[in-house]
PDB file of N, CA and C in Angstrom:
ATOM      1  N   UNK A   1       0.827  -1.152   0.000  1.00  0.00           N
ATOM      2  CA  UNK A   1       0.000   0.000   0.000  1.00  0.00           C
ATOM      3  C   UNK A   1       0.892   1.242   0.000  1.00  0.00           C
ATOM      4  N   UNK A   2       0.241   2.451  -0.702  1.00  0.00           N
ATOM      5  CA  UNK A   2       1.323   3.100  -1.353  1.00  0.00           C
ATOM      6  C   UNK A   2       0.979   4.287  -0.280  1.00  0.00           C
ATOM      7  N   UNK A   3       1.596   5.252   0.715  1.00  0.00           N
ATOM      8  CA  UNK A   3       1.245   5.939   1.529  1.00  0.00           C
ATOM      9  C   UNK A   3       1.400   7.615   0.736  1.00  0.00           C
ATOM     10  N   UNK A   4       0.330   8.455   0.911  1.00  0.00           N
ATOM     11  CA  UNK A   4       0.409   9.725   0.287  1.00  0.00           C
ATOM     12  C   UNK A   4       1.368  10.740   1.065  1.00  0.00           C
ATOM     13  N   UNK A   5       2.269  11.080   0.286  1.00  0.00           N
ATOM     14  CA  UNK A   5       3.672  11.671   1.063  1.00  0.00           C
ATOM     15  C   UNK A   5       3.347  13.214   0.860  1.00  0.00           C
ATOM     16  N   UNK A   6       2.813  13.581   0.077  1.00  0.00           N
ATOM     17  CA  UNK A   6       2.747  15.414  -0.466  1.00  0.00           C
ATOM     18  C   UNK A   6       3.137  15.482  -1.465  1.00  0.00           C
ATOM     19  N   UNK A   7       3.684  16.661  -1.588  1.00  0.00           N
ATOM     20  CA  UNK A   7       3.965  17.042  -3.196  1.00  0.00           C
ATOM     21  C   UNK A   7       5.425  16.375  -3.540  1.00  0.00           C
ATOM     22  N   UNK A   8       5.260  16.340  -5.081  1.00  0.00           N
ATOM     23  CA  UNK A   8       6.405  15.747  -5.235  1.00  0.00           C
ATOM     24  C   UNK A   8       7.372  16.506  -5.411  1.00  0.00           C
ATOM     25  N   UNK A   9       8.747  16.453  -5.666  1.00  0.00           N
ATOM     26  CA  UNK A   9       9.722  17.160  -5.872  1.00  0.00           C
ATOM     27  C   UNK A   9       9.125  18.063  -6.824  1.00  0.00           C
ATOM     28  N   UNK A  10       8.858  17.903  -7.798  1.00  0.00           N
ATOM     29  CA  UNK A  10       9.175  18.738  -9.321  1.00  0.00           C
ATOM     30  C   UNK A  10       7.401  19.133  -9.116  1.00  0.00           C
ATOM     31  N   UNK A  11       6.293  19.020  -8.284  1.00  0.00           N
ATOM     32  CA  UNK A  11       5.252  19.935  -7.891  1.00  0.00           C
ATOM     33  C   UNK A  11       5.786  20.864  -6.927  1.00  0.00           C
ATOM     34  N   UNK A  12       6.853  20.193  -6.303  1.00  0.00           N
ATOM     35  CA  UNK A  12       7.037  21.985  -5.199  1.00  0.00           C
ATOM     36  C   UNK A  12       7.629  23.039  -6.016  1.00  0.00           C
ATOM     37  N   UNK A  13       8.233  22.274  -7.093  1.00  0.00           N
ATOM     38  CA  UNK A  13       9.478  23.434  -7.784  1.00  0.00           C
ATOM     39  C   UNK A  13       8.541  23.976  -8.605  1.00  0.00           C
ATOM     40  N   UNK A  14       7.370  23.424  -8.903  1.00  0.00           N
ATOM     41  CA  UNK A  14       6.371  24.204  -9.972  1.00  0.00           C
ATOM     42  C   UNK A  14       5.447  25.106  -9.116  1.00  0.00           C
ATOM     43  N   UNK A  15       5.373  24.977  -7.778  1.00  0.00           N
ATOM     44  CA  UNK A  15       4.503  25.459  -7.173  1.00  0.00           C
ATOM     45  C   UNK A  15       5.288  26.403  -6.631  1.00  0.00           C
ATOM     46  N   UNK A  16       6.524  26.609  -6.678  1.00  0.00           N
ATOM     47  CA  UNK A  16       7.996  27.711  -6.417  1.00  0.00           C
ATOM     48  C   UNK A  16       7.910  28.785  -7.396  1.00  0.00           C
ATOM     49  N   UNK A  17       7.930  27.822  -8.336  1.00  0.00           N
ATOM     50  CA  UNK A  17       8.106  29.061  -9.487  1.00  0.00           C
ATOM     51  C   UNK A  17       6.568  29.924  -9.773  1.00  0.00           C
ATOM     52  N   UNK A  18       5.779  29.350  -9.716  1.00  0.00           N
ATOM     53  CA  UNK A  18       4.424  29.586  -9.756  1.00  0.00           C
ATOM     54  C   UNK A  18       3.903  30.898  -8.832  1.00  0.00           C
ATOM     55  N   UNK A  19       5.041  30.682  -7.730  1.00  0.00           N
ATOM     56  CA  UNK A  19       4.843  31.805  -6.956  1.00  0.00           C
ATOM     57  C   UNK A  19       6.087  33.407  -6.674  1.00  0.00           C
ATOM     58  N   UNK A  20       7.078  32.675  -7.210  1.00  0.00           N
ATOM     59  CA  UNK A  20       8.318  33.813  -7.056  1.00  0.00           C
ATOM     60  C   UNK A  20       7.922  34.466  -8.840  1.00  0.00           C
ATOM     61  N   UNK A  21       7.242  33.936  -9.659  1.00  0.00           N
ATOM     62  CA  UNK A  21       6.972  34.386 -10.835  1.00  0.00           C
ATOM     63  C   UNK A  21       5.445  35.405 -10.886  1.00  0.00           C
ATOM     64  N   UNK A  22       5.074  35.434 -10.277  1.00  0.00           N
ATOM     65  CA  UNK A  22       3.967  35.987  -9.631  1.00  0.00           C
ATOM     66  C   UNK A  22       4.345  37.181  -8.863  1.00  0.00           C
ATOM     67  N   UNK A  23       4.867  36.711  -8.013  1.00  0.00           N
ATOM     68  CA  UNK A  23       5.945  37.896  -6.961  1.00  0.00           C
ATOM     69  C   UNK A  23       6.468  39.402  -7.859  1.00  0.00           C
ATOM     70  N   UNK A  24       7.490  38.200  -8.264  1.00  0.00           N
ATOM     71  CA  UNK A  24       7.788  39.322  -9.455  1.00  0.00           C
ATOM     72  C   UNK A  24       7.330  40.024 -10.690  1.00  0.00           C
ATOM     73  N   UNK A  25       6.111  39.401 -10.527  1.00  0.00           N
ATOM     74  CA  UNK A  25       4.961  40.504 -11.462  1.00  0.00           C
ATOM     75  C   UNK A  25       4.643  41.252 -10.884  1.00  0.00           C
ATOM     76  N   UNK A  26       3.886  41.177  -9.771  1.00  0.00           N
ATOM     77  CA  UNK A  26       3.197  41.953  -9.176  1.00  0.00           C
ATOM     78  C   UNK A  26       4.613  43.404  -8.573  1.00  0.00           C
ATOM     79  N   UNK A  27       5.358  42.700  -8.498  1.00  0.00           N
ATOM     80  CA  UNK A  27       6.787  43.890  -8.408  1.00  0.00           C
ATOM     81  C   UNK A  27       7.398  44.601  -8.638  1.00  0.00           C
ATOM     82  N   UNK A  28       7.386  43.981 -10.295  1.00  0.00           N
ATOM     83  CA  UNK A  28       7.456  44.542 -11.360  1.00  0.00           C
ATOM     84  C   UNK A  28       6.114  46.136 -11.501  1.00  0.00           C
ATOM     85  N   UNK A  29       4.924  45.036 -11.695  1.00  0.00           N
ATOM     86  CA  UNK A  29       4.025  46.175 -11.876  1.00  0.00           C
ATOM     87  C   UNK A  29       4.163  47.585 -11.018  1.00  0.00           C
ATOM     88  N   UNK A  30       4.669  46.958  -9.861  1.00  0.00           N
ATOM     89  CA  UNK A  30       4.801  48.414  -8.549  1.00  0.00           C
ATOM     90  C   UNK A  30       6.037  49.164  -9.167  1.00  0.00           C
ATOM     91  N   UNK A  31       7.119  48.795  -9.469  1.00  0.00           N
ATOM     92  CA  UNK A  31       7.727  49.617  -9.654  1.00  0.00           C
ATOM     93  C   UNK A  31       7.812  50.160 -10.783  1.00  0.00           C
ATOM     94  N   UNK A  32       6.720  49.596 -11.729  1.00  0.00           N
ATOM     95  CA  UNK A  32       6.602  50.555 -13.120  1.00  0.00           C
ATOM     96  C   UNK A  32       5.365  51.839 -12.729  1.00  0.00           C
ATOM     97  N   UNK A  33       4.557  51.570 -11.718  1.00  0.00           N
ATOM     98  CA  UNK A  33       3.280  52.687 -11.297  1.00  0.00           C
ATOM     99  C   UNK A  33       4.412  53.308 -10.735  1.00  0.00           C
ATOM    100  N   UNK A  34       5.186  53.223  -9.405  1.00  0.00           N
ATOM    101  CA  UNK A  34       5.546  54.042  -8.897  1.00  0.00           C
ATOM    102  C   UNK A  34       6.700  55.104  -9.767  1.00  0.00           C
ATOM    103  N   UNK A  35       7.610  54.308 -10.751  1.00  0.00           N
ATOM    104  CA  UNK A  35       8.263  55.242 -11.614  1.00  0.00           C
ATOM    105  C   UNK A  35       7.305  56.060 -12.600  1.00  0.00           C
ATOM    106  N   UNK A  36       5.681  55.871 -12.831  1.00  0.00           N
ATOM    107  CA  UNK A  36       5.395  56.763 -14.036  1.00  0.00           C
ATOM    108  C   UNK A  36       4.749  57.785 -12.594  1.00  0.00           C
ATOM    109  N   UNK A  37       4.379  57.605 -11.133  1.00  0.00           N
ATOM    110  CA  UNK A  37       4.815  58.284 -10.399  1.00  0.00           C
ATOM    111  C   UNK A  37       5.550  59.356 -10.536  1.00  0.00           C
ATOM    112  N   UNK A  38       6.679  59.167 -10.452  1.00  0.00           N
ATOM    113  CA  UNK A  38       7.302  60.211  -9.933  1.00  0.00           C
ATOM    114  C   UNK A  38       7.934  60.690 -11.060  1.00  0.00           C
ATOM    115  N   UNK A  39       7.395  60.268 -12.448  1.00  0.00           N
ATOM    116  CA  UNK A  39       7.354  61.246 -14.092  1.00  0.00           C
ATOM    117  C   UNK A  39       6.570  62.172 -13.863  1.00  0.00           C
ATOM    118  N   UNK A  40       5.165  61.849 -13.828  1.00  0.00           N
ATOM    119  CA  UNK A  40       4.450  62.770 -13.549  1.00  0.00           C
ATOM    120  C   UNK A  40       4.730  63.850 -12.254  1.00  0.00           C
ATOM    121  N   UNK A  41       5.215  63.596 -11.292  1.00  0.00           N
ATOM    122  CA  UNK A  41       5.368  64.776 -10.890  1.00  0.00           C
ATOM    123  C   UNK A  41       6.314  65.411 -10.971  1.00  0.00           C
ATOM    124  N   UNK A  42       7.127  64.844 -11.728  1.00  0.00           N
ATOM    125  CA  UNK A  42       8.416  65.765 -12.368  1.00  0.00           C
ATOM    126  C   UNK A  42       7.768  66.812 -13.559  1.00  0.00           C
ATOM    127  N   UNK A  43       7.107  66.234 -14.392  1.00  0.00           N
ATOM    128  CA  UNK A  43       6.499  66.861 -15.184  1.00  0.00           C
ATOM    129  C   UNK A  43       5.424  68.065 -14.194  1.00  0.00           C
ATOM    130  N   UNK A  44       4.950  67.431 -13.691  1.00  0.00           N
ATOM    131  CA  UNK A  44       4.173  68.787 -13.213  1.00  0.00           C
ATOM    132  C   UNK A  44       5.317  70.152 -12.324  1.00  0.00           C
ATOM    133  N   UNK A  45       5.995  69.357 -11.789  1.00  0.00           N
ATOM    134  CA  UNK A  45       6.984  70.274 -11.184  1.00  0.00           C
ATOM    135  C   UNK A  45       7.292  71.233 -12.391  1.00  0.00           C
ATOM    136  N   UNK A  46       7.721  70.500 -13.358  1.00  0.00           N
ATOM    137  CA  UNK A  46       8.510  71.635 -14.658  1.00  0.00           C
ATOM    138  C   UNK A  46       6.912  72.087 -15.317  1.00  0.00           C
ATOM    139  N   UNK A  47       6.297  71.987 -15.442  1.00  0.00           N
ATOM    140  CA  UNK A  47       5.254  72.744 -16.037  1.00  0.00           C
ATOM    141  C   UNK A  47       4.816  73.663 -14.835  1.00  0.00           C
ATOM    142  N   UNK A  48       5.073  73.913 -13.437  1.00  0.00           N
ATOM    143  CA  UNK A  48       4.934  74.404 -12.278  1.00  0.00           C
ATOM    144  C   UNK A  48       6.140  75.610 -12.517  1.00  0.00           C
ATOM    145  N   UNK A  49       7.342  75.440 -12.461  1.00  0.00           N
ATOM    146  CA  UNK A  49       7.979  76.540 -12.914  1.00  0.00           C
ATOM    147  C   UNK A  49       8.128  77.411 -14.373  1.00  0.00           C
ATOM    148  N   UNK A  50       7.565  76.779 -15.329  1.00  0.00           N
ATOM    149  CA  UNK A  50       7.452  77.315 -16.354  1.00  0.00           C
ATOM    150  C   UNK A  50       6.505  78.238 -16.329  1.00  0.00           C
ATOM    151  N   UNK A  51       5.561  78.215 -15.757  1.00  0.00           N
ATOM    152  CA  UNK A  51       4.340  79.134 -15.300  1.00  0.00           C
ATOM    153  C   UNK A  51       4.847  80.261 -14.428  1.00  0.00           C
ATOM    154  N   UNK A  52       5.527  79.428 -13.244  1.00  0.00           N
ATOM    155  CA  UNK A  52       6.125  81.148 -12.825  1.00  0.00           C
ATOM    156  C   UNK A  52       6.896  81.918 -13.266  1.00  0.00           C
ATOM    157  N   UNK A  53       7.821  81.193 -14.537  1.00  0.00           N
ATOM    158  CA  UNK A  53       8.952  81.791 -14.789  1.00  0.00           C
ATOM    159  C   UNK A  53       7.974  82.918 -16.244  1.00  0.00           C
ATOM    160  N   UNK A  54       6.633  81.875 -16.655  1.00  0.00           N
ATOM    161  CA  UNK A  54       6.089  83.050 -17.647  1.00  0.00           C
ATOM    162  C   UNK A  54       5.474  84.225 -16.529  1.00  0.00           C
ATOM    163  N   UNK A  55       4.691  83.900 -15.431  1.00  0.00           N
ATOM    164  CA  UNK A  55       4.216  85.181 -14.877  1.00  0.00           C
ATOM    165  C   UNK A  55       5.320  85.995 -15.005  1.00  0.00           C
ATOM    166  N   UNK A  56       6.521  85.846 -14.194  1.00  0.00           N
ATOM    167  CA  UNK A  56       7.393  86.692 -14.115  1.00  0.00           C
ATOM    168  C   UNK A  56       8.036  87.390 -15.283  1.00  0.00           C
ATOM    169  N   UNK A  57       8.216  86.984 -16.326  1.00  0.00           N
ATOM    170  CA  UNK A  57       8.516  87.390 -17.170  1.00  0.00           C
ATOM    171  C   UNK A  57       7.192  88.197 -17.729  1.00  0.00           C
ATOM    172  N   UNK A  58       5.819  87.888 -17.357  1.00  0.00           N
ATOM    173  CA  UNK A  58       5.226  88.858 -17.815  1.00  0.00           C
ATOM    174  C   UNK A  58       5.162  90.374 -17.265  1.00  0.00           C
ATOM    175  N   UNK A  59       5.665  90.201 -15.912  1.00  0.00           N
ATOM    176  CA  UNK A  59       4.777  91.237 -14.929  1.00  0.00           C
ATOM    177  C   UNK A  59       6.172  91.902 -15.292  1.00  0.00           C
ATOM    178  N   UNK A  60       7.309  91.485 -15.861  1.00  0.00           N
ATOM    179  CA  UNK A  60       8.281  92.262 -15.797  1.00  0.00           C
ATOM    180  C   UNK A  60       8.106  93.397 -17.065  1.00  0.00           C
ATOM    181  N   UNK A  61       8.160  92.721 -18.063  1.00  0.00           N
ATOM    182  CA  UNK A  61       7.303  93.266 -19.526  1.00  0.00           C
ATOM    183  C   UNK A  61       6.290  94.262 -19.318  1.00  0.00           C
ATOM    184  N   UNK A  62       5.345  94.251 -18.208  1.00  0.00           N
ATOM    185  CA  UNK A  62       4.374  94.885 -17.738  1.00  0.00           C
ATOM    186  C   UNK A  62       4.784  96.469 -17.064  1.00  0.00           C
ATOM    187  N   UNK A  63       5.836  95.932 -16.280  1.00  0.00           N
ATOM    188  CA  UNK A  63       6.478  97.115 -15.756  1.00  0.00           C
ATOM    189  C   UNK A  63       7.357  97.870 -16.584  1.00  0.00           C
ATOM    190  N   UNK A  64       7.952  97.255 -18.031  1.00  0.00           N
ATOM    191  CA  UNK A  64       8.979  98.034 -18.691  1.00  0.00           C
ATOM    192  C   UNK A  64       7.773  98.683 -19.490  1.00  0.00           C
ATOM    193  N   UNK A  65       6.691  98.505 -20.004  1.00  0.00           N
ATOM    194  CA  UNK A  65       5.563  99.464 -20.554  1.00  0.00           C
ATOM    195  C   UNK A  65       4.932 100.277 -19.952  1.00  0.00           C
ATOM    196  N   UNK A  66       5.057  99.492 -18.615  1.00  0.00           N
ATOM    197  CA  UNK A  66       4.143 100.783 -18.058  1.00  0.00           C
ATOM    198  C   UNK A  66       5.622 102.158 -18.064  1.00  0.00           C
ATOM    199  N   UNK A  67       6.578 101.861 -17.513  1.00  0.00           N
ATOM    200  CA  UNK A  67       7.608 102.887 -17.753  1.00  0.00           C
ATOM    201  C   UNK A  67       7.683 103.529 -19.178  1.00  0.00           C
ATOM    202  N   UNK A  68       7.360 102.750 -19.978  1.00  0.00           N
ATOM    203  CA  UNK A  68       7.824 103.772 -21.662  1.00  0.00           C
ATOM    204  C   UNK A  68       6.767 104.254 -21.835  1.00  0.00           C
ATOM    205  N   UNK A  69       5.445 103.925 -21.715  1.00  0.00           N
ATOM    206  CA  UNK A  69       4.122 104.897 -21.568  1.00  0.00           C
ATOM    207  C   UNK A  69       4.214 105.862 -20.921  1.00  0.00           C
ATOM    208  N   UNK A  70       4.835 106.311 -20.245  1.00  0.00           N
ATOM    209  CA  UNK A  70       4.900 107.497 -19.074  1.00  0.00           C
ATOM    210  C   UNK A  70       5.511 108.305 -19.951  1.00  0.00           C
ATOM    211  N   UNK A  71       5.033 109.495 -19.967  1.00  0.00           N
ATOM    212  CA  UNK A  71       5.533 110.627 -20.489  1.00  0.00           C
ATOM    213  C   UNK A  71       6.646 111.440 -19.732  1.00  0.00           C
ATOM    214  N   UNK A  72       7.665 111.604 -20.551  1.00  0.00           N
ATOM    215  CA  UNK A  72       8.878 112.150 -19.738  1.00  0.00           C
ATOM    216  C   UNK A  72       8.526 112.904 -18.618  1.00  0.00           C
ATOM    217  N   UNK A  73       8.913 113.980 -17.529  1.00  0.00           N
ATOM    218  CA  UNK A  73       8.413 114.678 -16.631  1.00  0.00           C
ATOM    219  C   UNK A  73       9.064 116.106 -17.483  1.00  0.00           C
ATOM    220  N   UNK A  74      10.121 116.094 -18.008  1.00  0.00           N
ATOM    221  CA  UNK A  74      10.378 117.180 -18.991  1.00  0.00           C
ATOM    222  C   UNK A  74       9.208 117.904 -19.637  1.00  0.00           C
ATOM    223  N   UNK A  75       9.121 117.247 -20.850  1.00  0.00           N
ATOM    224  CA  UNK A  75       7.976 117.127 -21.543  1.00  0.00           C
ATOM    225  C   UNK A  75       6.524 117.272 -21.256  1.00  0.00           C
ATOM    226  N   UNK A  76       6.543 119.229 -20.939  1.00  0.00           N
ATOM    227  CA  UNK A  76       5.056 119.675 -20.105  1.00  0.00           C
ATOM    228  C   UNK A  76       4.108 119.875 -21.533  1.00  0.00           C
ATOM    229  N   UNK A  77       4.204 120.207 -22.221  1.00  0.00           N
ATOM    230  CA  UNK A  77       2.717 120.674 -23.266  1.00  0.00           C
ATOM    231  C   UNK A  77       3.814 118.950 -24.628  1.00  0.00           C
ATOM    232  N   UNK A  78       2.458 117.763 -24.258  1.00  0.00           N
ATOM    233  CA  UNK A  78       2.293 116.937 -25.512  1.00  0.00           C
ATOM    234  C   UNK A  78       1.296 117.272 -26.555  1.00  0.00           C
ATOM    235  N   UNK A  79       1.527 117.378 -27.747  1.00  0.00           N
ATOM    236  CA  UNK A  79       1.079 117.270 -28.631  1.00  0.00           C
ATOM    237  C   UNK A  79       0.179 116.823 -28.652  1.00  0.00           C
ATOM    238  N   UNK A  80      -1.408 117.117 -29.459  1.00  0.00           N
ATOM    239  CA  UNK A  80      -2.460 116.207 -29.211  1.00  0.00           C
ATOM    240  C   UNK A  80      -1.963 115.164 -30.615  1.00  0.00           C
ATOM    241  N   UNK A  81      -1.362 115.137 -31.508  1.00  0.00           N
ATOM    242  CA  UNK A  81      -0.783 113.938 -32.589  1.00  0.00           C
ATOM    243  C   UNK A  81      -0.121 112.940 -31.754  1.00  0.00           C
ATOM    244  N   UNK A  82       0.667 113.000 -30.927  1.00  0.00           N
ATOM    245  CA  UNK A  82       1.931 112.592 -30.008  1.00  0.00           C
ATOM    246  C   UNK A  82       0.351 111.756 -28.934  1.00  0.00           C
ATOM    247  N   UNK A  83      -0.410 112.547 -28.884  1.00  0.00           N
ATOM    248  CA  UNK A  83      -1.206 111.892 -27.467  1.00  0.00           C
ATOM    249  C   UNK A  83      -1.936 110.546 -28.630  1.00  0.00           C
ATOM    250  N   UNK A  84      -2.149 110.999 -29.568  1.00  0.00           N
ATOM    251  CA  UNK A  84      -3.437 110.441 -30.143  1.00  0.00           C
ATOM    252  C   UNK A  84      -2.774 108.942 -31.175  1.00  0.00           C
ATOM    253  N   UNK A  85      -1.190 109.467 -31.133  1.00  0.00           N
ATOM    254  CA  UNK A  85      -0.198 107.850 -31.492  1.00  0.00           C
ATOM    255  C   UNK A  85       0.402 107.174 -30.127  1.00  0.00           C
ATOM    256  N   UNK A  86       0.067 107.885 -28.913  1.00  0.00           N
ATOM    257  CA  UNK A  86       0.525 107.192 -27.953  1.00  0.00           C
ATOM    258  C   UNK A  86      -0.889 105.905 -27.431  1.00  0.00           C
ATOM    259  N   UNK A  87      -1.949 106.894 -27.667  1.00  0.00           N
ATOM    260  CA  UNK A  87      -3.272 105.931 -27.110  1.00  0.00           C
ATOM    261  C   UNK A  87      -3.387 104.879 -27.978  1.00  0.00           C
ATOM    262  N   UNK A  88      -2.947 105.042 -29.246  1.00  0.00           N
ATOM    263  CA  UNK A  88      -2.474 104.365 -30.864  1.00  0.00           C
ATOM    264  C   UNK A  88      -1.830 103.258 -30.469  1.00  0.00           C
ATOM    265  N   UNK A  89      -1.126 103.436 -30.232  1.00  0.00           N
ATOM    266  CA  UNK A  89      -0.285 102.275 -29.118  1.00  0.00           C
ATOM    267  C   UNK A  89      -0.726 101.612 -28.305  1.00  0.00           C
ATOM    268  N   UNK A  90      -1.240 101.779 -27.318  1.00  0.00           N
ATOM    269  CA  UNK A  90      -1.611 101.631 -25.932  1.00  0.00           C
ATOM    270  C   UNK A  90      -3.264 100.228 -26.175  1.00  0.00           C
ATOM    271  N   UNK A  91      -3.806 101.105 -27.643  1.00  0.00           N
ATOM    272  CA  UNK A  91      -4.681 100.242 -28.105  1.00  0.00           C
ATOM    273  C   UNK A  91      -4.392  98.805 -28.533  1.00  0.00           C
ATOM    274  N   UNK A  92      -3.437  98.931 -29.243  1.00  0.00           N
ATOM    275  CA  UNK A  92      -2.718  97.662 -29.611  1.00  0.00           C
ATOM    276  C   UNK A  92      -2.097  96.758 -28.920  1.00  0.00           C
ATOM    277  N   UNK A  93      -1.088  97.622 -27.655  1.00  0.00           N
ATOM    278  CA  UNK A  93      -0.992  96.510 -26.272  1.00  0.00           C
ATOM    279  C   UNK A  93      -2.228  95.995 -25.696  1.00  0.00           C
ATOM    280  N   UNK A  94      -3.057  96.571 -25.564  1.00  0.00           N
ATOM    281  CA  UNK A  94      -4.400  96.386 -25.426  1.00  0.00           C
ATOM    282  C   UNK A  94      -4.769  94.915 -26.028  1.00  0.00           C
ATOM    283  N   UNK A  95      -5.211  95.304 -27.791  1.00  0.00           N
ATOM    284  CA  UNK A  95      -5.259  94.346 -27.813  1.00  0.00           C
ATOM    285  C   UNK A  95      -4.451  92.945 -28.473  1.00  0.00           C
ATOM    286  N   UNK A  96      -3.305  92.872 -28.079  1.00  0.00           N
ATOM    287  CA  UNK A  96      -2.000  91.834 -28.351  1.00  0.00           C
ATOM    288  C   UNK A  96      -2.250  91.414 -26.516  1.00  0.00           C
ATOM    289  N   UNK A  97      -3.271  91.721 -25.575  1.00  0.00           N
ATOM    290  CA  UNK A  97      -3.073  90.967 -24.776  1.00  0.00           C
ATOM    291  C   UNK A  97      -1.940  91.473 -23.550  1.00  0.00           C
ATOM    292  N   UNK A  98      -1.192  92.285 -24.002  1.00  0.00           N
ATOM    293  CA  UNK A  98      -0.060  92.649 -23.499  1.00  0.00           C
ATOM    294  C   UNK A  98      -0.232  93.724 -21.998  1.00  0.00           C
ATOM    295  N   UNK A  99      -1.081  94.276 -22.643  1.00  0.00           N
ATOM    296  CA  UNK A  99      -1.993  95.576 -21.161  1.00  0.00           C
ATOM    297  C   UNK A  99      -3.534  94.376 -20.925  1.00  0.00           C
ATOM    298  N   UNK A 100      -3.948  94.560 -19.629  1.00  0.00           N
ATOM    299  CA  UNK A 100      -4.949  93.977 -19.539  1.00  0.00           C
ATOM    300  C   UNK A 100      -5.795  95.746 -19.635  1.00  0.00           C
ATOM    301  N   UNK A 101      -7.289  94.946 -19.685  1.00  0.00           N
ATOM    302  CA  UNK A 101      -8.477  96.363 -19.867  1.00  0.00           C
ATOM    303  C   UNK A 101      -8.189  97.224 -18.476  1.00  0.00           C
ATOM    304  N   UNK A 102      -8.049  96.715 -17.377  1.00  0.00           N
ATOM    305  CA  UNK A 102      -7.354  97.643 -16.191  1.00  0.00           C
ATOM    306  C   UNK A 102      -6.366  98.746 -16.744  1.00  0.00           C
ATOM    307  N   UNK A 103      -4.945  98.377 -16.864  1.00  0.00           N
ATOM    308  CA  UNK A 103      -4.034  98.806 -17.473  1.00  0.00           C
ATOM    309  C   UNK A 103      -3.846  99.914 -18.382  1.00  0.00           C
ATOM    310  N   UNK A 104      -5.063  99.269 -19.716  1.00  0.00           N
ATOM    311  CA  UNK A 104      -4.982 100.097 -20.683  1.00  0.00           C
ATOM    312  C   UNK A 104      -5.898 101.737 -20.207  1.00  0.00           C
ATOM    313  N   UNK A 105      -6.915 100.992 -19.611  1.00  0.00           N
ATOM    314  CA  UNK A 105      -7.745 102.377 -19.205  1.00  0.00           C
ATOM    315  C   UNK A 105      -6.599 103.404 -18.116  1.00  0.00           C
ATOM    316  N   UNK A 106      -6.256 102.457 -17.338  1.00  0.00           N
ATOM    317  CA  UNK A 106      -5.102 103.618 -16.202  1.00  0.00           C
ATOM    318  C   UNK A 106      -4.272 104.405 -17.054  1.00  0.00           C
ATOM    319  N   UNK A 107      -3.279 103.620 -17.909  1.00  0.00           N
ATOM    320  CA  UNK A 107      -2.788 104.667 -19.119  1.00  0.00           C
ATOM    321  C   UNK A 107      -3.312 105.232 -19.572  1.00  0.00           C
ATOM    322  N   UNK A 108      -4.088 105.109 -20.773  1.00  0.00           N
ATOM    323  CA  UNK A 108      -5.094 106.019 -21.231  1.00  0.00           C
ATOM    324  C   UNK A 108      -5.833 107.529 -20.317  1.00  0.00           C
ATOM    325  N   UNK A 109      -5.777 106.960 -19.017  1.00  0.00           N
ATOM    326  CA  UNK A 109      -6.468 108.518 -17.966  1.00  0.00           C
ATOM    327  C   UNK A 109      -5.078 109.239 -17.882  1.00  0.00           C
ATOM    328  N   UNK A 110      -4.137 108.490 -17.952  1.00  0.00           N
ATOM    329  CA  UNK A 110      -2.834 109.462 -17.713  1.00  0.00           C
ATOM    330  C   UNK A 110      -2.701 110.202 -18.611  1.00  0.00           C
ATOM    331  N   UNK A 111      -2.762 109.378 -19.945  1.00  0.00           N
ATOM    332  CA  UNK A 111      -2.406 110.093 -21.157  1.00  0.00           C
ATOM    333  C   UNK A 111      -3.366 111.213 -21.611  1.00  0.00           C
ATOM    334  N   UNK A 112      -4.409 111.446 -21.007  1.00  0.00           N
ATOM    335  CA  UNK A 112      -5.420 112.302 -21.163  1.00  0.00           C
ATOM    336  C   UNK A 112      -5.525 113.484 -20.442  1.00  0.00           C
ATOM    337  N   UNK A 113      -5.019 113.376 -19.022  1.00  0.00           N
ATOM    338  CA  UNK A 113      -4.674 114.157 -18.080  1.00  0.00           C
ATOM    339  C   UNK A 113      -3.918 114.676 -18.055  1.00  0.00           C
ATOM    340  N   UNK A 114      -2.750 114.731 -19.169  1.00  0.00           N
ATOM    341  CA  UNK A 114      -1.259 115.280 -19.372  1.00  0.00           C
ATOM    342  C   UNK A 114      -1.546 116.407 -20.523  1.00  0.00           C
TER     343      UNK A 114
END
């Protein structure tokens, strides 16, 4: 009579591999989520400074116009031609986006008031 012993050699080694092959899927899979992880927030990081580096570069742009719009302090009686190519201007930063409607109107009262 033949007594039931367990698995046989070459079922444990299948039931080994069956499981360290598994293992390492599931391991695999983690460390491919966790590397597109931490892509993405690399990517957001750099799309995070690219944004501040455009604000800044806008507000700087912002401030070198608002300075060349300003009429010298020299320069007491402007021309109404001189006023009427400066607002000429001012329209076009306007609309290129460049002055917001705030902006353009504050210039514009200056340039009117001078």
């Amino acid at each position: 009579m033949r007594r039931m012993r367990g698995p046989s050699l070459i079922g444990a080694a299948a039931t080994t591999a069956v499981v360290v092959g598994t293992a390492g899927a599931v391991s695999g899979h983690q460390q491919q989520k966790a590397a597109q992880q931490q892509a993405a927030a690399q990517q957001q990081a750099a799309q995070q400074q690219q944004m501040a580096e455009l604000q800044a570069n806008q507000e700087m742009l912002a401030q070198q116009q608002a300075v060349q719009a300003q009429p010298p302090a020299a320069a007491a009686g402007v021309s109404m031609d001189e006023k009427i190519a400066q607002l000429q201007k001012l329209g076009e930063l306007n609309q290129a986006g460049i002055l917001t409607d705030e902006e353009f109107a504050a210039e514009k009262a200056k340039l009117l008031a001078s």
